[in-house]
Protein backbone atom coordinates (compact mmCIF):
# COMPACT_ATOMS: atom_id res chain seq x y z
CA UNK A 1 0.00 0.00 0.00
CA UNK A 2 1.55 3.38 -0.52
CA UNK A 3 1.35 6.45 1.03
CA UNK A 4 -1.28 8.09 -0.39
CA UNK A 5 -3.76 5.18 -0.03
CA UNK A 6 -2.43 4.58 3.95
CA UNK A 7 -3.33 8.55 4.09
CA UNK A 8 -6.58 8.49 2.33
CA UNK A 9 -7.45 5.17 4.18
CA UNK A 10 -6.72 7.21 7.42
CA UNK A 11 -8.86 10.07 6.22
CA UNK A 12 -11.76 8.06 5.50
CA UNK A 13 -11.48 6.31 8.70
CA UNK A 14 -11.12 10.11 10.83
CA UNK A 15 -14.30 10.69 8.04
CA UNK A 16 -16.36 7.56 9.80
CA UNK A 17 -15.38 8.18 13.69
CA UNK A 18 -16.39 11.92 13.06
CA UNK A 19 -19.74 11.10 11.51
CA UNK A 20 -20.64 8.17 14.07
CA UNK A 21 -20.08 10.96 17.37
CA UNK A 22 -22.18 13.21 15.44
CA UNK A 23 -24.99 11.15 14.48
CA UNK A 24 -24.60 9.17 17.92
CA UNK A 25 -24.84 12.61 19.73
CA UNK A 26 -27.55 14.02 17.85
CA UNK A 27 -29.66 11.25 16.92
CA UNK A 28 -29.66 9.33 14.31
CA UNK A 29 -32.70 7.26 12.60
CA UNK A 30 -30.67 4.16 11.40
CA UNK A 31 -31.72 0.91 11.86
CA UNK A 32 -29.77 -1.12 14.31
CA UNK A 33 -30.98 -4.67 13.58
CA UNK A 34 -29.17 -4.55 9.92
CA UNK A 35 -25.66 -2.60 8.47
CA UNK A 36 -22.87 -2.55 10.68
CA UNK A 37 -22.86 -3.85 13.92
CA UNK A 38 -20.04 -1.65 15.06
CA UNK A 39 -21.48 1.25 14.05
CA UNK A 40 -24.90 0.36 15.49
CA UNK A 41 -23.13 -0.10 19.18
CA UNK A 42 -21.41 3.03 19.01
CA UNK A 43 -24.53 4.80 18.24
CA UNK A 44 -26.57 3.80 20.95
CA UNK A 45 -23.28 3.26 23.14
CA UNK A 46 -22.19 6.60 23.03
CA UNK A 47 -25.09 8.52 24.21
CA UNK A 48 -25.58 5.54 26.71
CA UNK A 49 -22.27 6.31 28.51
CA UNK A 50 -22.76 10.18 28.45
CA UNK A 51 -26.24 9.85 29.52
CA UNK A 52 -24.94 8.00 32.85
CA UNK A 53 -21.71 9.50 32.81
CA UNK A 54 -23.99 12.58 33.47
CA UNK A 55 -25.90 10.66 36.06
CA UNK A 56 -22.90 10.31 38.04
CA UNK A 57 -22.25 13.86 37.82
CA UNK A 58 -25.12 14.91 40.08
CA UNK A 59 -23.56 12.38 43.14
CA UNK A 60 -20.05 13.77 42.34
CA UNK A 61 -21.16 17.77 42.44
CA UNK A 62 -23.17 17.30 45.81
CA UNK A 63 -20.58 15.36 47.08
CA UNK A 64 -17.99 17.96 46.26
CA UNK A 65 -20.04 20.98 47.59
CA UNK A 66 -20.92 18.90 50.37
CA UNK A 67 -16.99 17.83 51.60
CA UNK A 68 -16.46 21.75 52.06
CA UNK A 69 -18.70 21.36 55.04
CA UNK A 70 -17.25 18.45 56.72
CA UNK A 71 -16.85 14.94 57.26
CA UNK A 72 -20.22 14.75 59.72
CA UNK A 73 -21.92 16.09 56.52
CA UNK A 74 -20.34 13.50 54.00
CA UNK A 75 -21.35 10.66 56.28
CA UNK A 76 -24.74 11.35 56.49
CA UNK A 77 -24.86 11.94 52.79
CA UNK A 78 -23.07 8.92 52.39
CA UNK A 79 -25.91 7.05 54.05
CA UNK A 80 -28.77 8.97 52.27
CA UNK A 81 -27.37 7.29 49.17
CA UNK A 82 -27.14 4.20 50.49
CA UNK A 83 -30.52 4.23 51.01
CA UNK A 84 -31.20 5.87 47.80
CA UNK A 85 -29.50 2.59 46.24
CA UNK A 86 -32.89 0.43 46.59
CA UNK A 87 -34.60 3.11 45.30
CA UNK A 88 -32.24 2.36 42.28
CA UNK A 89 -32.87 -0.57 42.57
CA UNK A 90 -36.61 0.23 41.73
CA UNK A 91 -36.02 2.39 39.17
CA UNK A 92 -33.65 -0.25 36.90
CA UNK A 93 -36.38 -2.99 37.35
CA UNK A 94 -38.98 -0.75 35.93
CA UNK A 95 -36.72 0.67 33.41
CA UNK A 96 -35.37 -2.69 32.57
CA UNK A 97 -38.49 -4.06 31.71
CA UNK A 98 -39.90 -0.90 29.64
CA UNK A 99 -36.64 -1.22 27.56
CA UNK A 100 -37.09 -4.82 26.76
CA UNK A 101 -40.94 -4.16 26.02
CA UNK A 102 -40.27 -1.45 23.64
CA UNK A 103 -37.61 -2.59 21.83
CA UNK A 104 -38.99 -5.90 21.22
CA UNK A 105 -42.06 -4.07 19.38
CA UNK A 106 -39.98 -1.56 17.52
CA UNK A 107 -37.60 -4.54 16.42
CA UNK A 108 -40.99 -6.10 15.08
CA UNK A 109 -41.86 -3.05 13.12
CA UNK A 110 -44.86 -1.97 15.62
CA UNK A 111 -44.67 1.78 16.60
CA UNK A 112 -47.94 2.17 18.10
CA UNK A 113 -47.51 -1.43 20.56
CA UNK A 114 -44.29 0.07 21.65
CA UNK A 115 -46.47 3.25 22.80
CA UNK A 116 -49.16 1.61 24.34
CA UNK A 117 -46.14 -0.52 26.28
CA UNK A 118 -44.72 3.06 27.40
CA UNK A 119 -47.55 4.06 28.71
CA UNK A 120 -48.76 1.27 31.11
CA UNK A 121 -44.72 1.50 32.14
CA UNK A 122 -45.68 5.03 33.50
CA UNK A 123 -48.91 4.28 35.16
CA UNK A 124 -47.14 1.47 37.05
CA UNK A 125 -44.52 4.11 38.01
CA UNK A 126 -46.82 6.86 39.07
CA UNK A 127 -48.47 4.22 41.42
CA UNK A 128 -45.36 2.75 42.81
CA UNK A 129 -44.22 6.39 43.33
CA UNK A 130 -47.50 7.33 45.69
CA UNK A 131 -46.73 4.28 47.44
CA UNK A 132 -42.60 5.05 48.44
CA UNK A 133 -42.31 8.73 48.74
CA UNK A 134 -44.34 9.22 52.12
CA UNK A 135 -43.27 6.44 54.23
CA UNK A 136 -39.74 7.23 53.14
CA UNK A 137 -40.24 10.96 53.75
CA UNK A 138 -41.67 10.21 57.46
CA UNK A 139 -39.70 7.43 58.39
CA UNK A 140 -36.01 9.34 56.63
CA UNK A 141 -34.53 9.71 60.21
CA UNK A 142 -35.03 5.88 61.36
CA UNK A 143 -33.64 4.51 58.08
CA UNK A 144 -30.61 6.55 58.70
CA UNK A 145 -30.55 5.58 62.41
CA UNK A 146 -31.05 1.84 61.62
CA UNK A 147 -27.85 2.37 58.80
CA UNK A 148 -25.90 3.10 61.30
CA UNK A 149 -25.98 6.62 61.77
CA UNK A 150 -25.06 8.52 65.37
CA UNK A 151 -27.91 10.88 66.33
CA UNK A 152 -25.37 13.98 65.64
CA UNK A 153 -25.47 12.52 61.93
CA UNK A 154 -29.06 11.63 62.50
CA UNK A 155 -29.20 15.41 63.26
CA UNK A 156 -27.41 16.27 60.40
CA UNK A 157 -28.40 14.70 57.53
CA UNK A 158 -32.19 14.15 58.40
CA UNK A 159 -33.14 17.07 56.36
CA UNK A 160 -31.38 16.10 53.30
CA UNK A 161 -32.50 12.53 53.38
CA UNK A 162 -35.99 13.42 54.02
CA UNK A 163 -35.82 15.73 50.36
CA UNK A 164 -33.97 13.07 48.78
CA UNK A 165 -36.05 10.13 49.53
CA UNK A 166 -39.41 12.22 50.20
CA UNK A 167 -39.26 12.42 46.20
CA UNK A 168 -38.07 8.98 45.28
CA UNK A 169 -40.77 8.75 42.60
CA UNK A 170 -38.98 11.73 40.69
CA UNK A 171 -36.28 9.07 40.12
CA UNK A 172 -38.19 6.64 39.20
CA UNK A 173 -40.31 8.35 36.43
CA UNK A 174 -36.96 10.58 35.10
CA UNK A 175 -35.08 6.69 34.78
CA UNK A 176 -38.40 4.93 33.56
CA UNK A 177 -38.75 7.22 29.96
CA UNK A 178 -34.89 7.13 29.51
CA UNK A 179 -35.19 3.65 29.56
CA UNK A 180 -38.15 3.98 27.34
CA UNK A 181 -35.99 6.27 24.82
CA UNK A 182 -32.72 3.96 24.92
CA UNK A 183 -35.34 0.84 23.70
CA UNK A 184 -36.75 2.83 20.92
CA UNK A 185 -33.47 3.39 20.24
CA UNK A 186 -33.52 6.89 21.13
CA UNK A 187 -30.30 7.38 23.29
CA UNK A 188 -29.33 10.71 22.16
CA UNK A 189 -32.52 11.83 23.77
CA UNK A 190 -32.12 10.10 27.45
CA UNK A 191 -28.43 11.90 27.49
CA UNK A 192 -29.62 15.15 26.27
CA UNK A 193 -32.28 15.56 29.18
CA UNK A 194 -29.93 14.22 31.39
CA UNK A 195 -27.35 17.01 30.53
CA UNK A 196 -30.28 20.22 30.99
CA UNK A 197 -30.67 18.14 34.82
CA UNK A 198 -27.21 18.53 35.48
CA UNK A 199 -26.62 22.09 34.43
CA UNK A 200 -29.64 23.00 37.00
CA UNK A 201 -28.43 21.09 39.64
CA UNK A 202 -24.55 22.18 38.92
CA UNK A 203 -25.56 26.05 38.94
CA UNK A 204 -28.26 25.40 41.69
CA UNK A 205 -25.74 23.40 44.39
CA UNK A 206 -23.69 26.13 46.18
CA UNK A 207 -26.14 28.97 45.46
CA UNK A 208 -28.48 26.76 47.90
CA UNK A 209 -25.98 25.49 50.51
CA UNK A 210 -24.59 28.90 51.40
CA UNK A 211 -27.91 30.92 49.94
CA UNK A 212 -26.27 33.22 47.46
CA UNK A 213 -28.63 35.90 46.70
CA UNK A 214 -32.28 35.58 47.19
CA UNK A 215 -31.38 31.87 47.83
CA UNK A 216 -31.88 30.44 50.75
CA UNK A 217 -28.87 29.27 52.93
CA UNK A 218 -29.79 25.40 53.56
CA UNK A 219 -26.57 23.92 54.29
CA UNK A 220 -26.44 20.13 53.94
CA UNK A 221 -30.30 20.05 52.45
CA UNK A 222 -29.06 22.68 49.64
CA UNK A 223 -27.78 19.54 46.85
CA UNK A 224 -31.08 17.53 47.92
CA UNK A 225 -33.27 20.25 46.64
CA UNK A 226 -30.86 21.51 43.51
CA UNK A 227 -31.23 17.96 42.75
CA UNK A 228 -34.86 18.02 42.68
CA UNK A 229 -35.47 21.07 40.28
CA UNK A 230 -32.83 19.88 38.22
CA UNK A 231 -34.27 15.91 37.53
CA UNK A 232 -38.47 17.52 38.25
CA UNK A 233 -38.07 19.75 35.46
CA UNK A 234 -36.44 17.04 32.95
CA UNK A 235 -39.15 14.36 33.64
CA UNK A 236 -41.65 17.15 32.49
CA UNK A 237 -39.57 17.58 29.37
CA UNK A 238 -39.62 13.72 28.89
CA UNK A 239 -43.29 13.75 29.13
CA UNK A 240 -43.83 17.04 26.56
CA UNK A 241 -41.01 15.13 24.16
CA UNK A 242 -43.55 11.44 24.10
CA UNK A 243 -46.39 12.78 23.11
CA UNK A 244 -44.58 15.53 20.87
CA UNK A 245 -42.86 12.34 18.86
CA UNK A 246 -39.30 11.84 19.75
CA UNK A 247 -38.70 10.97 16.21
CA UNK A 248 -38.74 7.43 16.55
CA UNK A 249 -42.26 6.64 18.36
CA UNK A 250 -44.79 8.97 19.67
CA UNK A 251 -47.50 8.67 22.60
CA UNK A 252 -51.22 9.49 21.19
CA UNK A 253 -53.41 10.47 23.81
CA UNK A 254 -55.87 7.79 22.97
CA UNK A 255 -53.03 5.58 24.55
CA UNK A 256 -53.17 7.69 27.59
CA UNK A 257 -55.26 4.98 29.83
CA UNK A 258 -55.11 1.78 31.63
CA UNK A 259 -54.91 -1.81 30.57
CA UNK A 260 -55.25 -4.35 33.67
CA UNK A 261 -53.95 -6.55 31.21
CA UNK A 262 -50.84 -5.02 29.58
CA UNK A 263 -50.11 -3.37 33.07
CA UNK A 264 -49.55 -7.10 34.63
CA UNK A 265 -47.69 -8.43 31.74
CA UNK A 266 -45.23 -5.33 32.45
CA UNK A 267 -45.51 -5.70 35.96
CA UNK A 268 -44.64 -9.37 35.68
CA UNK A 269 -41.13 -8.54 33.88
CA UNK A 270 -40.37 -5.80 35.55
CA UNK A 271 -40.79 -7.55 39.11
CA UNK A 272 -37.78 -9.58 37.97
CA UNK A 273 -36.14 -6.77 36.92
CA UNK A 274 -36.80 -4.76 40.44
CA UNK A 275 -35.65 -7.92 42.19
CA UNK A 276 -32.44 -8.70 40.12
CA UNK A 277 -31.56 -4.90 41.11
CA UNK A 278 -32.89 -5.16 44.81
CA UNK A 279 -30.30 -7.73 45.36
CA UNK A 280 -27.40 -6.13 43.28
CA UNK A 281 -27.50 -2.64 45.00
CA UNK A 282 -29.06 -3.94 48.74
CA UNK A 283 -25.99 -5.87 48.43
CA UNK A 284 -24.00 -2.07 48.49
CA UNK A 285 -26.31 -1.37 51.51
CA UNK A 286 -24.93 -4.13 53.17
CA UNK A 287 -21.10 -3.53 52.94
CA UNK A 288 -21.88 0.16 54.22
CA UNK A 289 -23.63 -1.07 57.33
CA UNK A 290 -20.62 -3.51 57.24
CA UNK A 291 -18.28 -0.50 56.90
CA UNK A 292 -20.13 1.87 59.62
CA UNK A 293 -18.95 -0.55 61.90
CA UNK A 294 -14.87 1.00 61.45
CA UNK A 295 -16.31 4.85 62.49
CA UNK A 296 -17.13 8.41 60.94
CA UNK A 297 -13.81 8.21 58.91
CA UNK A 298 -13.36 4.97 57.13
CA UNK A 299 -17.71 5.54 56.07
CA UNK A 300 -16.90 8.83 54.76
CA UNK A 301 -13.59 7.76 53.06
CA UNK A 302 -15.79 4.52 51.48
CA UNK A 303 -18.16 7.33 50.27
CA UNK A 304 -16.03 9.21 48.03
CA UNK A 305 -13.96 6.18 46.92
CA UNK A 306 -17.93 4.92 45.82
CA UNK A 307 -18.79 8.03 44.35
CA UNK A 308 -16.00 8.45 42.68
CA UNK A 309 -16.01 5.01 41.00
CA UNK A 310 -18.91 6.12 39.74
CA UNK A 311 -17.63 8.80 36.71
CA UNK A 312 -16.53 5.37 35.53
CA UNK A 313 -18.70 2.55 36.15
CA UNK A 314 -21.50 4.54 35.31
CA UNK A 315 -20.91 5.39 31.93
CA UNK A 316 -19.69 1.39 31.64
CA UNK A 317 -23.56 0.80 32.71
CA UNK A 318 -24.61 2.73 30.03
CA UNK A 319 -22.84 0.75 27.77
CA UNK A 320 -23.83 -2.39 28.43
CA UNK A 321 -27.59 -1.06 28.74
CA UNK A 322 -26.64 -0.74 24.42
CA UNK A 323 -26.09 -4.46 24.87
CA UNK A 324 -29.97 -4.50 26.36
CA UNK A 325 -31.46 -2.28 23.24
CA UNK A 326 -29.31 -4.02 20.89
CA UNK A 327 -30.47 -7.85 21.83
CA UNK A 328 -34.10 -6.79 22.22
CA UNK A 329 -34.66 -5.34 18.61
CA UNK A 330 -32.33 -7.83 17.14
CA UNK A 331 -34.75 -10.67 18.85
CA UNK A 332 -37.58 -8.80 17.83
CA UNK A 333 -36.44 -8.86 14.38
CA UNK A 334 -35.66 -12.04 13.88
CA UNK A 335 -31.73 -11.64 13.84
CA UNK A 336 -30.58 -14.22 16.66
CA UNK A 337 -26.41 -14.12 15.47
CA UNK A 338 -26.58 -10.50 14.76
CA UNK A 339 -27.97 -10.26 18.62
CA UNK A 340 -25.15 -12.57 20.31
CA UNK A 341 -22.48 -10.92 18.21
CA UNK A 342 -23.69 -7.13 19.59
CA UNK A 343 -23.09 -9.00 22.91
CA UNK A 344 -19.31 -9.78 22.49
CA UNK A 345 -18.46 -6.84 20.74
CA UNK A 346 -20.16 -4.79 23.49
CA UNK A 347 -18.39 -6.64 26.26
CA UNK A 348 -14.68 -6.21 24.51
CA UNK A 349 -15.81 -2.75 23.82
CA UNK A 350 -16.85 -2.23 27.87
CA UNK A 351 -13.53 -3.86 28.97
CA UNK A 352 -11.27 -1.72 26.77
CA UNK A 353 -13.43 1.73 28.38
CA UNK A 354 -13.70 0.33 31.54
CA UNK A 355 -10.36 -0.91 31.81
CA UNK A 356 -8.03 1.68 30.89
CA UNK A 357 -9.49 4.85 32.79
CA UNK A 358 -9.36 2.04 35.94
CA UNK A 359 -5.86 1.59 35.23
CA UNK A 360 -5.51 5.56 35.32
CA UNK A 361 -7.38 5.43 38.77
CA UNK A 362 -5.47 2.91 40.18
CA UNK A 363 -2.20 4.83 39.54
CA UNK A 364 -3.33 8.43 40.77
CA UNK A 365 -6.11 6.89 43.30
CA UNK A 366 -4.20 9.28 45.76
CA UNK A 367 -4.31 12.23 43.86
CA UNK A 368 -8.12 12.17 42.90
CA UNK A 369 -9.00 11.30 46.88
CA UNK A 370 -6.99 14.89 47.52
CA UNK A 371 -9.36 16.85 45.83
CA UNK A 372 -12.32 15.70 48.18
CA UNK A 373 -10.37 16.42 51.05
CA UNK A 374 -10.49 20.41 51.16
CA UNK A 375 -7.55 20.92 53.19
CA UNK A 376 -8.11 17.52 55.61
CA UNK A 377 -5.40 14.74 55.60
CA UNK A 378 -5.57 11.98 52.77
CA UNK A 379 -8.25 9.76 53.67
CA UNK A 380 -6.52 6.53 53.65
CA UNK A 381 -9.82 4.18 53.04
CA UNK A 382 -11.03 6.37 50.07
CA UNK A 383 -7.81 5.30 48.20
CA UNK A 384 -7.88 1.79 49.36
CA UNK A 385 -11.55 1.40 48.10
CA UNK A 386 -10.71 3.64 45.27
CA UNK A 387 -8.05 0.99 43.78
CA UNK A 388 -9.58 -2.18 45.22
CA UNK A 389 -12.92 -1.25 43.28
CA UNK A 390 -10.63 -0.46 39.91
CA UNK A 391 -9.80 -4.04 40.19
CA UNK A 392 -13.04 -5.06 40.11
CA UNK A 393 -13.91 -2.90 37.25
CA UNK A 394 -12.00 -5.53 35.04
CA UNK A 395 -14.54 -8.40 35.78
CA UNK A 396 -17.42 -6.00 36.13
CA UNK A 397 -16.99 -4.50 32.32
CA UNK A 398 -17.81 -8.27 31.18
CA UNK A 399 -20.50 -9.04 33.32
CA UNK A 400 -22.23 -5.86 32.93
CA UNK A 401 -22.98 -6.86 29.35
CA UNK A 402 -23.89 -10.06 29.87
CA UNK A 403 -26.91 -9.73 32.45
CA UNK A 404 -28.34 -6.70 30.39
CA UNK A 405 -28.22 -9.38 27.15
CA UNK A 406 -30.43 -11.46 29.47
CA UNK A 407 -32.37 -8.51 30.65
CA UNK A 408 -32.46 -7.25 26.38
CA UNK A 409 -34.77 -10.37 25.87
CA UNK A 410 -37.14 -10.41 29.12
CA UNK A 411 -35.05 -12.49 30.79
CA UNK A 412 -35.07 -11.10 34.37
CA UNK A 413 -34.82 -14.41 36.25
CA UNK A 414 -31.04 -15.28 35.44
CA UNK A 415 -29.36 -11.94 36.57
CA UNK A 416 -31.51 -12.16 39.65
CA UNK A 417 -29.90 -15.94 40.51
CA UNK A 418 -26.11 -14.79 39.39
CA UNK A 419 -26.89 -11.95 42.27
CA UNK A 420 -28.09 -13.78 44.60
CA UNK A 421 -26.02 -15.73 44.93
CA UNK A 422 -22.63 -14.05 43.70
CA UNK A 423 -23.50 -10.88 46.32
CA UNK A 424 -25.82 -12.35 48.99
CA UNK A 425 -24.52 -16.48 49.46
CA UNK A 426 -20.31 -14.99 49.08
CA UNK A 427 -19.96 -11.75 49.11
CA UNK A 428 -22.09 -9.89 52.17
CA UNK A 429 -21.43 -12.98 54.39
CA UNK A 430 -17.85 -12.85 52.92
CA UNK A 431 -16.99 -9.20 53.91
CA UNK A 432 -18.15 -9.33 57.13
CA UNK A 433 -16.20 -12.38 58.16
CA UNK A 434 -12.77 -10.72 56.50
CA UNK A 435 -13.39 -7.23 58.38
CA UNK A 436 -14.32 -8.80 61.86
CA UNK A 437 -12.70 -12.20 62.34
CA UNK A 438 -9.20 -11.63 60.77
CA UNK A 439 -7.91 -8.62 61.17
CA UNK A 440 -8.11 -7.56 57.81
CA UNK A 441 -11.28 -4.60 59.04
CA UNK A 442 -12.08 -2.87 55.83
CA UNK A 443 -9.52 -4.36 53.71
CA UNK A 444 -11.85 -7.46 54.01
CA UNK A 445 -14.60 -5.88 52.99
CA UNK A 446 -13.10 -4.63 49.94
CA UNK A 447 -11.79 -8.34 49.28
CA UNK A 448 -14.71 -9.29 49.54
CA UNK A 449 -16.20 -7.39 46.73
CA UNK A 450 -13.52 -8.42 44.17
CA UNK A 451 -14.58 -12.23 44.64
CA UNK A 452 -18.24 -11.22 44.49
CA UNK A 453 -17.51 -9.98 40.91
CA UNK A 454 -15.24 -12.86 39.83
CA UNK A 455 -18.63 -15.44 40.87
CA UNK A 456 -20.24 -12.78 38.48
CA UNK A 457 -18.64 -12.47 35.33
CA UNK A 458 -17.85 -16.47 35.34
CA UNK A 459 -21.30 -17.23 36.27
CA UNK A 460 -22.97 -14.83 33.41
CA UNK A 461 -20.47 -15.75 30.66
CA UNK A 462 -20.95 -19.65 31.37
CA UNK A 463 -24.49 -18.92 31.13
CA UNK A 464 -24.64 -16.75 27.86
CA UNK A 465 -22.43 -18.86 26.27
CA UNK A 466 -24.42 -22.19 26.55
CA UNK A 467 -26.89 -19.82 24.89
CA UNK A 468 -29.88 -21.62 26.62
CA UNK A 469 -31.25 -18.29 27.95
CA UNK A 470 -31.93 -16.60 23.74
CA UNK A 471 -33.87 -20.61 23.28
CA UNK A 472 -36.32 -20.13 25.80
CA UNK A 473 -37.13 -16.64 25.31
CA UNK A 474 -37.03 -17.70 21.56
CA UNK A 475 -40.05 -20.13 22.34
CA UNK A 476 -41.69 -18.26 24.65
């Protein structure tokens, strides 16, 4: 080959990358269950990552603003979150369900089923939201008490975690219609929203906690209620954008009603969903009621090594989730190889992400901790959970990809076994035995979680690749 043609090869190549972020970023029409399979990924994968690379932001802000108060304040925050986790957990269930739903009937060529699907997925979200934001408003102080939490944290962080969990269904309904988006194969959509959320929240943050202006000055509560306005006004938008027409599927207000029937089909997926995530992120509940045990310090120093692994292992999420969209419409189409080769090329794509920013973190773990630390010495737990959970990145990437193929089809039941038993029968049992019988105290716990993911990844690829799984959802 000569020069000219390596040149022209390269241009064509800088040509293709160039047009695949733009299209990716602002939305493209193309159908994903024929062309190219790479370029398919990338274009749901990109806005997928940014969309919960985004996500992460709001966590990392408040958490930021928050450290400049002090470690009492981190603590309880760290807790609120915590708690926030089964909320999550909620929220994935529901959304993993509505993605499935959709992007089986858009695969098939149906438009106005996928609507209809979208719809019940919000009514069933609207109820389940009446049902946890008032207990969890009232009873806010006594979750935080029963996590562990001193009454001067109780004190604290009451006020905060009353906001933040007070409004649970806000999180619910704002996750529920991305997830509707990404399975009509509207990612650029869930990211942009997700962006106009975090410029609220990101301008709203310190004017709140030290009430700039006509602000008011609400300390510790201030993120909790930036927050708020930032992800309220987006789920509005998602609302106005459905039955608008994103472009890909639109919501006719004949479809705005309930079907008993199509409501319990959802609800029937999407309690596998909700229970798959119940014992994935409880499981995080656990190790910090594990970790409370060690004190004030090593909590808050497990909070920002947490939060911080999450500008990482978020935007891996929201990668594999393009695993999810890609299976579903490739099922629904009648494209079974096409579906299992998304997987794989997803998964080598996840580790390559996922792996080399971990890499960075493990090496400058120290560094990154600093700048949480606003003056206060390095916080010696944040960079040993920091490094241990970069580790564990390198199994997760894998794994990742292949419960949301399971989840892609409406197949709910097998990531809910591989997490029972890889977090709940090893792992929580695990840590707690490591940190209080051998002298290992948080170390343990953080050992603990690496083996957890190794039962993961082995049990999930072993599974996907006997390819039983795609039969019976093929039959079904």
């Amino acid at each position: 080959m000569t020069t000219l043609e390596k040149e022209q090869g390269q241009q064509a190549t800088e040509r293709l990358s160039w047009s695949v972020l733009k299209d990716a970023i602002a939305g493209s029409n193309v159908d994903i269950t024929g062309g190219s399979l790479r370029r398919a990924i990338l274009l749901l994968a990109i806005p997928m990552m940014l969309e919960l690379a985004l996500e992460s932001v709001f966590s990392v802000a408040d958490l930021f603003w928050v450290s400049r108060i002090g470690s009492d304040a981190v603590a309880s925050v760290g807790l609120t979150e915590s708690l926030l986790t089964l909320v999550f957990a909620v929220s994935s269930g529901l959304g993993v369900a509505a993605t499935a739903l959709v992007a089986r009937r858009m695969g098939e060529g149906n438009k106005e089923k996928a609507a209809t699907d979208a719809v019940q997925a919000i009514l069933v979200a609207l109820c389940i939201s009446v049902l946890l934001d008032v207990p969890l408003f009232v009873l806010a102080p006594k979750l935080l008490a029963l996590m562990g939490a001193t009454p001067h944290l109780v004190q604290v962080g009451q006020t905060y975690a009353r906001i933040t969990l007070g409004t649970s269904g806000v999180i619910l309904l704002l996750g529920l219609n991305n997830a509707i988006f990404r399975g009509a194969g509207d990612a650029a959509i869930a990211m942009r929203v997700l962006f106009v959320a975090n410029g609220i929240n990101l301008v709203l943050d310190p004017l709140f906690i030290y009430g700039v202006g006509p602000f008011p000055k609400l300390g510790v509560a201030g993120p909790a209620v930036a927050t708020l306005i930032g992800r309220g006004s987006v789920v509005l938008y998602q609302v106005y954008l459905m039955l608008r027409g994103s472009g890909r599927f639109q919501i006719r207000m004949h479809q705005l009603k309930l079907d008993a029937h199509e409501c319990w089909a959802y609800l029937r997926v999407s309690s596998g969903g909700m229970l798959q995530f119940f014992l994935e992120q409880g499981s995080w509940l656990a190790l910090v009621r594990i970790v409370s045990l060690f004190g004030a310090s090593a909590l808050a120093g497990y909070t920002i090594g947490f939060r911080v692994i999450g500008l990482i292992l978020l935007p891996s999420i929201g990668l594999s989730n393009a695993a999810g969209t890609l299976v579903g419409q490739n099922i629904g189409a009648g494209q079974q190889d096409r579906a299992r080769s998304s997987v794989w090329q997803t998964g080598w794509l996840n580790l390559a992400f996922l792996g080399t920013i971990s890499a960075v973190f493990i090496l400058l773990a120290k560094q990154i901790v600093l700048l949480f630390s606003d003056g206060q010495p390095l916080n010696p737990v944040a960079v040993e959970c920091l490094r241990f959970f970069c580790v564990g990145n390198f199994m997760f990437a894998f794994a990742a990809v292949f419960l949301q193929a399971f989840n892609g089809v409406g197949d709910t039941r097998t990531p809910s076994y591989i997490n029972l038993v890889a977090f709940w029968v090893i792992e929580i049992p695990l840590a707690y035995w490591l940190s209080r019988s051998t002298g290992l105290k948080v170390e343990g716990i953080f050992i603990a979680v690496l083996i957890g993911h190794a039962v993961s990844v082995l049990a999930s690829g072993f599974i996907f690749a006997r390819g039983g799984w795609m039969k019976k959802q093929l039959e079904a």
